[in-house]
C-alpha atoms as a PDB file:
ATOM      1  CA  UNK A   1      -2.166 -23.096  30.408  1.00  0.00           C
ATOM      2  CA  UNK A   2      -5.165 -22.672  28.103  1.00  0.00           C
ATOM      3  CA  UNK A   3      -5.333 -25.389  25.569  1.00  0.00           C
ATOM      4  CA  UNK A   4      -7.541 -23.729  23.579  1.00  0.00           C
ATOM      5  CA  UNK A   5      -6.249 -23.993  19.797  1.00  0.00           C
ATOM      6  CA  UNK A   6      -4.866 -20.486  17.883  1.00  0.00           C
ATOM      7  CA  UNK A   7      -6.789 -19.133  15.357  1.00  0.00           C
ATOM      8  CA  UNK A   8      -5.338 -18.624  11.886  1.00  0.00           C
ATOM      9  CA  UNK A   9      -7.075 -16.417   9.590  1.00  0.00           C
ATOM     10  CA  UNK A  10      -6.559 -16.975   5.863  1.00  0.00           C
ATOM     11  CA  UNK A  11      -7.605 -14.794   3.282  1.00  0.00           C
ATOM     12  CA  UNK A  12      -8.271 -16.197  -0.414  1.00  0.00           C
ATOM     13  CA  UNK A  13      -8.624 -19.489   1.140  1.00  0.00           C
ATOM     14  CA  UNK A  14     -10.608 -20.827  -1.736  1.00  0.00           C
ATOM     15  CA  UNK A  15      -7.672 -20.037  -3.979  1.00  0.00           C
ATOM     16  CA  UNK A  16      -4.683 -21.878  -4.913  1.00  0.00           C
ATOM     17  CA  UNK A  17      -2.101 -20.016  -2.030  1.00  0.00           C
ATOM     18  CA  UNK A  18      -4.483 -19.446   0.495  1.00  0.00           C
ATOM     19  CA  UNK A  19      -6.392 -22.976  -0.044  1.00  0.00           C
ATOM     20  CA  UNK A  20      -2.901 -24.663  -0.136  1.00  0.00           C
ATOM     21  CA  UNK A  21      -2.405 -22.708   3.511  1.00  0.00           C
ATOM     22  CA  UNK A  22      -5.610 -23.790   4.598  1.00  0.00           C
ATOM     23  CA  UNK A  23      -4.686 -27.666   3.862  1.00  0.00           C
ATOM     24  CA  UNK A  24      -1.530 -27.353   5.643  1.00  0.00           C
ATOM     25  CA  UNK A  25      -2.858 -25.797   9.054  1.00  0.00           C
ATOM     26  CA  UNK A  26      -5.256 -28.858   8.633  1.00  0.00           C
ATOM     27  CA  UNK A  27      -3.290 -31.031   8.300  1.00  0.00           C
ATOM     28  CA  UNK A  28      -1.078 -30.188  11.453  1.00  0.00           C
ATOM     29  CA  UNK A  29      -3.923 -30.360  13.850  1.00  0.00           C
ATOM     30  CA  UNK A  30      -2.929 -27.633  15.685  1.00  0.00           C
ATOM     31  CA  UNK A  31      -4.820 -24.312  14.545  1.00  0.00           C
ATOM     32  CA  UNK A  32      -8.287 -23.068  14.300  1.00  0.00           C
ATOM     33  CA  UNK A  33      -8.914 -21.776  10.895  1.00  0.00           C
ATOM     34  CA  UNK A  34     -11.117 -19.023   9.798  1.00  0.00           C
ATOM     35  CA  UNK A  35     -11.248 -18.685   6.009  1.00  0.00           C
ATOM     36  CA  UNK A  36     -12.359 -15.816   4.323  1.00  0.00           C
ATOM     37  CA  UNK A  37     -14.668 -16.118   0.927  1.00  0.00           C
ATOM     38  CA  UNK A  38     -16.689 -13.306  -0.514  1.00  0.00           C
ATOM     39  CA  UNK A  39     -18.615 -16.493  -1.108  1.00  0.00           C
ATOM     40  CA  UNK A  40     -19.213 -18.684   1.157  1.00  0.00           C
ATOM     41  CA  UNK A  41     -21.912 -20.428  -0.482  1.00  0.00           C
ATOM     42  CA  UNK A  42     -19.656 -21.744  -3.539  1.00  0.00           C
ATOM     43  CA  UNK A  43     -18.483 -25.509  -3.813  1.00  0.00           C
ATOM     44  CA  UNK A  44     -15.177 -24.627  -2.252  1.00  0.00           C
ATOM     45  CA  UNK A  45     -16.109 -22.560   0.481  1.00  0.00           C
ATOM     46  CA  UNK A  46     -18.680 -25.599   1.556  1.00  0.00           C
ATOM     47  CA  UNK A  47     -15.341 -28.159   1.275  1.00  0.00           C
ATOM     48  CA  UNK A  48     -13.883 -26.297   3.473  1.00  0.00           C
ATOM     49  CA  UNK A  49     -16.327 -26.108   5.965  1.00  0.00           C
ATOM     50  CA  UNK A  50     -16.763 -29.684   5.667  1.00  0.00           C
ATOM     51  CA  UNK A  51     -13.466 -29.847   6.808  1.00  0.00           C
ATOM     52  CA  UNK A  52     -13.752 -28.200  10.438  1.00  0.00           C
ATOM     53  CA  UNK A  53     -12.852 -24.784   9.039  1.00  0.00           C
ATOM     54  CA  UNK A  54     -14.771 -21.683  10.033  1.00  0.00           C
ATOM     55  CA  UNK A  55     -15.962 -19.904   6.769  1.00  0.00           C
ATOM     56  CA  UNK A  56     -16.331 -16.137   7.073  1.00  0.00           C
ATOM     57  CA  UNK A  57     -17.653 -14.275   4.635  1.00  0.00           C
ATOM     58  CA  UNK A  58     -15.533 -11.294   3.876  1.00  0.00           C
ATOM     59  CA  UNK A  59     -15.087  -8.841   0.779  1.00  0.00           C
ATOM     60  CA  UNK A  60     -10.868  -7.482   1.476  1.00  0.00           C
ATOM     61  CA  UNK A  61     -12.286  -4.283   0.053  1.00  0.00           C
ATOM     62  CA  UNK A  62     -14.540  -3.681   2.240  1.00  0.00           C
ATOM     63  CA  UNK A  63     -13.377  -2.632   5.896  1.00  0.00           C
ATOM     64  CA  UNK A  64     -15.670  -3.392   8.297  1.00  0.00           C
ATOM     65  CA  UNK A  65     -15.442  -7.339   6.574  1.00  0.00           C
ATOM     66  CA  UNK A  66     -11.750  -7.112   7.157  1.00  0.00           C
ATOM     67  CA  UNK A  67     -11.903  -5.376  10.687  1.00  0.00           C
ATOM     68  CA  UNK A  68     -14.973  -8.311  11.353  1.00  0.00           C
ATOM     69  CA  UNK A  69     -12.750 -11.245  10.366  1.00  0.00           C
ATOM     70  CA  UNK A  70     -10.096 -10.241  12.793  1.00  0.00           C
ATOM     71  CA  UNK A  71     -11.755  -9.344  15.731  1.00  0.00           C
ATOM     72  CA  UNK A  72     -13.593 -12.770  16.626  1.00  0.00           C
ATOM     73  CA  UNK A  73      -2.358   0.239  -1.736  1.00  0.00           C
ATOM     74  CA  UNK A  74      -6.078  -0.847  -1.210  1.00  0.00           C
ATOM     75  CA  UNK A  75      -6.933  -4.716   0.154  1.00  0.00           C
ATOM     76  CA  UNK A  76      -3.524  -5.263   1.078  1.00  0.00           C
ATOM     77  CA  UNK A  77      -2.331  -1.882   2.780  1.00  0.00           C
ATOM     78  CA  UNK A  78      -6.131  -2.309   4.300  1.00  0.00           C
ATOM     79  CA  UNK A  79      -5.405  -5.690   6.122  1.00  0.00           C
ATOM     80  CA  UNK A  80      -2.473  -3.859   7.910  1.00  0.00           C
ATOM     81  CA  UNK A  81      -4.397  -0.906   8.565  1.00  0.00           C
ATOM     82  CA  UNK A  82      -6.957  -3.469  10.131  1.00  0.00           C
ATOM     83  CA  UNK A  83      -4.840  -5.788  11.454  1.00  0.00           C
ATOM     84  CA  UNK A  84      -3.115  -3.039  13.268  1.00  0.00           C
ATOM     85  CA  UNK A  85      -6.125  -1.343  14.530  1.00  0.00           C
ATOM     86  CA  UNK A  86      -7.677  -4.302  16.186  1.00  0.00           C
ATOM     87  CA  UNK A  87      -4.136  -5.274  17.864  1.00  0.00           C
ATOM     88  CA  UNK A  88      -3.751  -8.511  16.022  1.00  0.00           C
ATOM     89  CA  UNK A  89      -0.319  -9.974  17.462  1.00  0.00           C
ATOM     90  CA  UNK A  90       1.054 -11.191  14.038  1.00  0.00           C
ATOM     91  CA  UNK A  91       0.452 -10.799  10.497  1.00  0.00           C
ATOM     92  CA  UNK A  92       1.772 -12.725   7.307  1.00  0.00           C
ATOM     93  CA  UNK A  93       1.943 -11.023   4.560  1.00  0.00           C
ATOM     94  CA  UNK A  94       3.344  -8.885   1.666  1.00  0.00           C
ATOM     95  CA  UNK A  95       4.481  -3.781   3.205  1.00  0.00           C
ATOM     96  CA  UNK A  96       3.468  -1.200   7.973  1.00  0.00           C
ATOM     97  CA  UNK A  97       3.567  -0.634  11.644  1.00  0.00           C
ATOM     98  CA  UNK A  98       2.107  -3.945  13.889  1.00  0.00           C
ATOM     99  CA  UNK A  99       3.712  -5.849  15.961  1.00  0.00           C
ATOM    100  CA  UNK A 100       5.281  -8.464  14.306  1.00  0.00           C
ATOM    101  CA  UNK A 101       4.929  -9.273  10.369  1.00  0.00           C
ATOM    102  CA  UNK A 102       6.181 -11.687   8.519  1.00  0.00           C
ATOM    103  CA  UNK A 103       6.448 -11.175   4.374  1.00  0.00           C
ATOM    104  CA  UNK A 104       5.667 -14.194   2.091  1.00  0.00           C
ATOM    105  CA  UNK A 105       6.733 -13.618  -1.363  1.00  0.00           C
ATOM    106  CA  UNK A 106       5.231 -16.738  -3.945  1.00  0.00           C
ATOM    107  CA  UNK A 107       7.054 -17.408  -7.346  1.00  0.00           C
ATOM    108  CA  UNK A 108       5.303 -17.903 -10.662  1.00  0.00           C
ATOM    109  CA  UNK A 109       3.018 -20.435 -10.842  1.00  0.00           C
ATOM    110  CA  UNK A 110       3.848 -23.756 -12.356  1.00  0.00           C
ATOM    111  CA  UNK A 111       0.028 -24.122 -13.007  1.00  0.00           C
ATOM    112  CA  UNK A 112       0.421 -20.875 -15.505  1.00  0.00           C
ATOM    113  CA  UNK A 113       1.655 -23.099 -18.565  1.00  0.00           C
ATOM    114  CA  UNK A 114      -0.977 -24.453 -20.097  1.00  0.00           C
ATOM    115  CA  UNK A 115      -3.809 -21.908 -18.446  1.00  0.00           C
ATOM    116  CA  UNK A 116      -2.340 -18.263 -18.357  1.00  0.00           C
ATOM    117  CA  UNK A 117       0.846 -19.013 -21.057  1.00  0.00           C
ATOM    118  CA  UNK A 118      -0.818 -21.219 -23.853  1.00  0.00           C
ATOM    119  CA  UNK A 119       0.131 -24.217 -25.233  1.00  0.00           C
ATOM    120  CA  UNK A 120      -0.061 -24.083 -28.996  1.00  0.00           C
ATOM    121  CA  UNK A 121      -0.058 -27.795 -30.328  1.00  0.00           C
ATOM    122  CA  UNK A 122       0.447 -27.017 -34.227  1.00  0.00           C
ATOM    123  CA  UNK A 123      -0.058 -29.497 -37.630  1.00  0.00           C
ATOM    124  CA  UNK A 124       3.444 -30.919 -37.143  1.00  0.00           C
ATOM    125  CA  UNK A 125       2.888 -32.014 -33.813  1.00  0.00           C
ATOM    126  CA  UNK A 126       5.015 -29.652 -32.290  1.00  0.00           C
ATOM    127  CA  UNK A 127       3.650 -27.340 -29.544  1.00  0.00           C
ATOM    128  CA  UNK A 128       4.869 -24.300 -28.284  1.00  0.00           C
ATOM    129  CA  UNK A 129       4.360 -22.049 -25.141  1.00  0.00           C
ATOM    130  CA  UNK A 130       3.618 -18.243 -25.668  1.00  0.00           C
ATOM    131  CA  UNK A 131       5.225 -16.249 -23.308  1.00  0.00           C
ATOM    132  CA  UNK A 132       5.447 -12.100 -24.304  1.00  0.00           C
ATOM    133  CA  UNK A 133       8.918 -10.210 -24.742  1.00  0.00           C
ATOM    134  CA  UNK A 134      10.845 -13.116 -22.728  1.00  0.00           C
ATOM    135  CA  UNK A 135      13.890 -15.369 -24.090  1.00  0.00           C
ATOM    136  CA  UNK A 136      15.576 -18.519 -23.860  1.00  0.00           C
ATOM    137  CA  UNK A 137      17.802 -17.429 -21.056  1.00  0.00           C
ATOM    138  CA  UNK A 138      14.664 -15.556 -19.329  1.00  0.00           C
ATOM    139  CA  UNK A 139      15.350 -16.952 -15.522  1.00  0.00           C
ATOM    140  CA  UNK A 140      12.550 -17.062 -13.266  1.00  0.00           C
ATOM    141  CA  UNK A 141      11.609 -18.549  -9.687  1.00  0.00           C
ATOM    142  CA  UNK A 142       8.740 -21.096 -10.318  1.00  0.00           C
ATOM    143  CA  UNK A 143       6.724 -23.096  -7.439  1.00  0.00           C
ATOM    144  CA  UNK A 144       3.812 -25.276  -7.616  1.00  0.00           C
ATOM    145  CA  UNK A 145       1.716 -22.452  -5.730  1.00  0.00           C
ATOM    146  CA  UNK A 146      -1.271 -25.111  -5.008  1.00  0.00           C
ATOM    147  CA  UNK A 147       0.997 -27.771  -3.469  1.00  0.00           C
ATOM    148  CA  UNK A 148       3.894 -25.904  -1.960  1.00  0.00           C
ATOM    149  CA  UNK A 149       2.466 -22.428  -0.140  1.00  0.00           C
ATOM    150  CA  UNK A 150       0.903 -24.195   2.462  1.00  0.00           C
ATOM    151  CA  UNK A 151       3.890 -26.545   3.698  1.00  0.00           C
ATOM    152  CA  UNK A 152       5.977 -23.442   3.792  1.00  0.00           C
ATOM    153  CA  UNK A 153       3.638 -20.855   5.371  1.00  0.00           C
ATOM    154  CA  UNK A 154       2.195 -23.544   7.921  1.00  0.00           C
ATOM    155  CA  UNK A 155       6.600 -24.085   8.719  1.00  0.00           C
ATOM    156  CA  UNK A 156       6.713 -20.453   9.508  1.00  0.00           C
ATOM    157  CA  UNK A 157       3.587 -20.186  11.617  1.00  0.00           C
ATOM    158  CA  UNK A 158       4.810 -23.659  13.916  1.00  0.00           C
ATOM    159  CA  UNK A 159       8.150 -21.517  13.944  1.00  0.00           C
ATOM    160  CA  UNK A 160       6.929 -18.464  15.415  1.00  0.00           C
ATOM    161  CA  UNK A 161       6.854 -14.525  14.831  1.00  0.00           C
ATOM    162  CA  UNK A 162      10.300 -14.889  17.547  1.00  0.00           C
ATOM    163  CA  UNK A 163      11.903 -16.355  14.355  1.00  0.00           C
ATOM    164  CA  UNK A 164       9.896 -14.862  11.502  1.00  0.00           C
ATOM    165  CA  UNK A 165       9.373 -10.964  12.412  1.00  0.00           C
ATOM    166  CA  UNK A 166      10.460  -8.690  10.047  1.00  0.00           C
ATOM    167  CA  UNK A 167      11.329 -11.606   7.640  1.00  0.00           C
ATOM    168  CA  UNK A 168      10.934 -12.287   4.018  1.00  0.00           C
ATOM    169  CA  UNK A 169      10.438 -15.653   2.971  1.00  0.00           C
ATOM    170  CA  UNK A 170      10.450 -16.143  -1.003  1.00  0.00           C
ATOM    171  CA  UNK A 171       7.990 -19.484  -1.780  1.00  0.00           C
ATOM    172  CA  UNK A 172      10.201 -21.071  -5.062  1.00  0.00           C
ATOM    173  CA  UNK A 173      11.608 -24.353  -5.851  1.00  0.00           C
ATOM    174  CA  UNK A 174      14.034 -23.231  -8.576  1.00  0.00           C
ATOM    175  CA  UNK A 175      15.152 -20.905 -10.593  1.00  0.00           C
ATOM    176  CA  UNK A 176      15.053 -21.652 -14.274  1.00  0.00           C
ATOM    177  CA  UNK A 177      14.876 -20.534 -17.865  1.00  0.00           C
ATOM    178  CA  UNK A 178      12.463 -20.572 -20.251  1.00  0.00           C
ATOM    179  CA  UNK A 179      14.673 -22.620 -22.607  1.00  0.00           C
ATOM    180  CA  UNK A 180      14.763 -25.287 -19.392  1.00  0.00           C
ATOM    181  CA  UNK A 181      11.432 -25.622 -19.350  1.00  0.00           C
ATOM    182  CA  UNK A 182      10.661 -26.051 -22.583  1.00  0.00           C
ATOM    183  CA  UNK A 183      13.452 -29.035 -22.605  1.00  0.00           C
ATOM    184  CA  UNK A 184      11.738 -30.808 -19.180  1.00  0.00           C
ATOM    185  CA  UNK A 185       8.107 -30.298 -20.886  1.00  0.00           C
ATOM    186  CA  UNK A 186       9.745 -31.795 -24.227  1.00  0.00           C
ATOM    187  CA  UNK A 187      11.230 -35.155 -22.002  1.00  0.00           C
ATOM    188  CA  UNK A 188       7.667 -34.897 -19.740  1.00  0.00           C
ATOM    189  CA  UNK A 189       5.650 -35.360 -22.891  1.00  0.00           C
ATOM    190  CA  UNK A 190       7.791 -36.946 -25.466  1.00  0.00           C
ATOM    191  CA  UNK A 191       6.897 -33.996 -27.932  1.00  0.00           C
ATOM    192  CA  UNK A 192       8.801 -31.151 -29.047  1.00  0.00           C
ATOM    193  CA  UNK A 193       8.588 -27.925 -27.192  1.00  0.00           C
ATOM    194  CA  UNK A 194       9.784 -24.743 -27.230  1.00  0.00           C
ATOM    195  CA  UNK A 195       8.871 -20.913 -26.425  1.00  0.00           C
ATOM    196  CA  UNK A 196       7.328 -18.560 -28.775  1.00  0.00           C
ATOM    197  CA  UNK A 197       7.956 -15.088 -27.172  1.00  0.00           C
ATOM    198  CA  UNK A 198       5.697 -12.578 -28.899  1.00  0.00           C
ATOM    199  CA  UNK A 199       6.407  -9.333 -29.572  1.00  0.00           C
ATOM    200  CA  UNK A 200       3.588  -6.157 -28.969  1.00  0.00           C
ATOM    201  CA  UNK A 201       1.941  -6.689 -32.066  1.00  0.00           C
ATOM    202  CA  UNK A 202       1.596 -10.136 -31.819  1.00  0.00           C
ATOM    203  CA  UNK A 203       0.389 -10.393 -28.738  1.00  0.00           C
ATOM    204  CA  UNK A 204      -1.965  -7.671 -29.101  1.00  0.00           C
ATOM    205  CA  UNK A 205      -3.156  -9.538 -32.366  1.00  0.00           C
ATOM    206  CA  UNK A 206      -3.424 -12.986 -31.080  1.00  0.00           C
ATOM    207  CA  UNK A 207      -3.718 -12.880 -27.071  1.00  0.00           C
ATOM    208  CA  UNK A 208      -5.399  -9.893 -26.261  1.00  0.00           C
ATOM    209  CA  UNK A 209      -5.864 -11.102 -22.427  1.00  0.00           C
ATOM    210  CA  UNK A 210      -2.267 -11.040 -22.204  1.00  0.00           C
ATOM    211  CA  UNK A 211      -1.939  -7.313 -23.529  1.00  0.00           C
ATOM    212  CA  UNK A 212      -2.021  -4.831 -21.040  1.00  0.00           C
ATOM    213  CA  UNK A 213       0.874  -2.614 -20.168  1.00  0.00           C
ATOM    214  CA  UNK A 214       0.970  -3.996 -16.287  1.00  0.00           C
ATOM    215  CA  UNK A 215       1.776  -7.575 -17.598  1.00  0.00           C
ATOM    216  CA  UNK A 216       3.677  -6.628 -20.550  1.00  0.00           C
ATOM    217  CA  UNK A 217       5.820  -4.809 -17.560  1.00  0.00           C
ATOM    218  CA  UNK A 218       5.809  -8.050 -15.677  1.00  0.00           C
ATOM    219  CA  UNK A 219       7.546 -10.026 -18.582  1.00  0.00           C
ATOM    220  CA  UNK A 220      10.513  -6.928 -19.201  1.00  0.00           C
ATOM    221  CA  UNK A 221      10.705  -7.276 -15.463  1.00  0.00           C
ATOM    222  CA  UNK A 222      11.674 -11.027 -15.844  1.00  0.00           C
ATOM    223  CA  UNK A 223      13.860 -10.151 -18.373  1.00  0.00           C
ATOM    224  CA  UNK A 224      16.089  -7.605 -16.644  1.00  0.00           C
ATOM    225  CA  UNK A 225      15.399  -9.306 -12.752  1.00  0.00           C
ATOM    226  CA  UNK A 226      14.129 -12.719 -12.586  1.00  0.00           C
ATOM    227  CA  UNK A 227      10.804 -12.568 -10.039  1.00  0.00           C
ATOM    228  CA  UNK A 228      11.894 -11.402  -6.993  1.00  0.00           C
ATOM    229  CA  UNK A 229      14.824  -8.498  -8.056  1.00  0.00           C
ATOM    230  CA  UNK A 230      18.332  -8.062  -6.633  1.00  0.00           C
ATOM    231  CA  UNK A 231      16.599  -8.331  -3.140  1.00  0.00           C
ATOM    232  CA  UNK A 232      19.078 -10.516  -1.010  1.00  0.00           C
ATOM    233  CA  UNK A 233      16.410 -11.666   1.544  1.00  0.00           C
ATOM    234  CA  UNK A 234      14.025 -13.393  -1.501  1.00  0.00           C
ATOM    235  CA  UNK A 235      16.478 -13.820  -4.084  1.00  0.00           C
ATOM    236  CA  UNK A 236      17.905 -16.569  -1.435  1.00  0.00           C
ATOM    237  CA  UNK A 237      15.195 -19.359  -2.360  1.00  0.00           C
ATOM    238  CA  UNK A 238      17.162 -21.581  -0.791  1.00  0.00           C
ATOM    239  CA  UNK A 239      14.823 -21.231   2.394  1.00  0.00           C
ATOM    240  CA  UNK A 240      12.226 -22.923   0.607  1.00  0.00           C
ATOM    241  CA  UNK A 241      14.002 -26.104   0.306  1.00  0.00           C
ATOM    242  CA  UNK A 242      14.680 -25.581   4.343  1.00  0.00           C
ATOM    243  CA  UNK A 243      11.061 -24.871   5.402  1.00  0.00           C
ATOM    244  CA  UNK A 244       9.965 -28.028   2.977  1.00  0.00           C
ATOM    245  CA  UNK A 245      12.546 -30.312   2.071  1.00  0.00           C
ATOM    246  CA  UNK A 246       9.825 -31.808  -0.511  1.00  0.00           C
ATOM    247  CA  UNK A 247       9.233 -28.822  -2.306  1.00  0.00           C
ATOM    248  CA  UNK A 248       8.053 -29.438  -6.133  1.00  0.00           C
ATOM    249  CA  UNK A 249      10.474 -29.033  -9.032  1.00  0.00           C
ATOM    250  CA  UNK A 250       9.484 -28.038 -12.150  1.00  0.00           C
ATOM    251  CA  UNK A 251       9.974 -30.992 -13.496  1.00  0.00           C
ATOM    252  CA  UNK A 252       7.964 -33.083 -10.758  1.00  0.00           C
ATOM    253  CA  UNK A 253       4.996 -30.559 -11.558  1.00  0.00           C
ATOM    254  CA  UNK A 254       5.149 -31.373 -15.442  1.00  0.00           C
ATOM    255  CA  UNK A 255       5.016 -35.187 -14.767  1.00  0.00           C
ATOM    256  CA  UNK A 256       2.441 -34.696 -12.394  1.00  0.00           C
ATOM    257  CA  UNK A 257       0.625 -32.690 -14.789  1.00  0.00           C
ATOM    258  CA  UNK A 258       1.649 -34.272 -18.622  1.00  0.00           C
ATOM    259  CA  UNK A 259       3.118 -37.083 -17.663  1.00  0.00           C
ATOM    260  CA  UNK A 260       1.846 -40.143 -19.609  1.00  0.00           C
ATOM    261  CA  UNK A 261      -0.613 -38.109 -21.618  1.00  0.00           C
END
């Protein structure tokens, strides 16, 4: 029996999902890792080749990168095309016609308060959290995406496509409102929180980056489904919380993050 190690390639493996991946595989000692950068020459490509892992460069919209990296709706439906092409034995990933797929479906970010929803800290000393169109009651699945993608995918992988084909695997560690999270960032912090959900205008008005009709479709879509719809397979986050009994709540993410400051 060869003992030669299986290779694992990750795509966006200097981001927060795919460099959370990355750490995971490393961390179980058991995979060869390619990583693909369109830059391999930034800081975080270099860490990672620092780290044993094979850094590849590789632009996802660009075929012959893509068919490259795995032989030795566009990116995404091109990986599959790719994948399929060269005869790769399994893929993990979001839609396709190989072998044996497995779909990995990551909540909203924890990291996005503070970054992509602002924190307004007014004269009072009250801050608030802008979130378009949502409310209160808004539920949504939420996962530390750095921490928490990696444990789960690098589960599936040491599990097998024999367990995994054809599955969906939602990455969340909760569901929760808006209203909730306010409340755990108002304990977190000692400081009053709460949401301020803007309407059109005001977003338009006051955070441009955050009006465009694709996102302002995202937050109705909250409003009506949560993240991942009425879909049984990744509405069940439960699986999570099997794959990585340590999975970060919300509320372990804020402390982490505000905690003491």
């Amino acid at each position: 029996m060869s003992s030669q190690k299986p290779l694992v390639v990750v795509s966006g493996a200097t981001g927060a999902q795919g460099g959370s991946v990355v750490n995971s595989l490393l961390a179980a000692g058991k995979y060869k890792i390619r990583a693909l950068t369109r830059r391999p020459e930034s800081d975080k490509a270099k860490a990672l080749a620092a780290k044993g892992v094979e850094v590849f460069k590789a632009d996802l919209a660009i075929k012959e990168d893509v068919k490259n990296a795995l032989n030795e709706e566009r990116q995404g439906k091109m990986i599959a095309d790719v994948a399929k092409e060269v005869g790769l034995n399994w893929l993990i990933y979001r839609t396709l016609g190989i072998p044996k797929t497995t779909f990995i479906y990551v909540a909203v970010y924890a990291s996005n308060f503070g970054t992509f929803f602002p924190i307004i800290t007014k004269d009072d000393g009250t801050s608030e959290f802008v979130v378009p169109l949502v409310k209160e009651d808004t539920t949504i699945e939420i996962v530390d995406a750095e921490a928490d993608t990696g444990p789960v995918v690098a589960k599936v992988i040491e599990e097998g496509p024999e367990k995994w084909n054809g599955k969906k695997v939602p990455v969340a560690s909760e569901r929760i409102s808006f209203g909730k999270i306010a409340e755990v960032m108002t304990k977190v912090t000692g400081k009053q929180f709460k949401l301020r959900s803007t309407n059109r205008e005001e977003t338009k008005k006051e955070f441009s980056f955050l009006d465009s009709e694709e996102l302002l479709d995202m937050f109705r879509w909250y409003n009506d489904y949560g993240v991942f719809g009425s879909d049984k397979e990744t509405s069940d986050i439960s699986i999570s919380k099997v794959l990585h009994p340590n999975i970060t709540t919300f509320e372990q993410y804020a402390y982490k993050k505000w905690g003491n400051k």
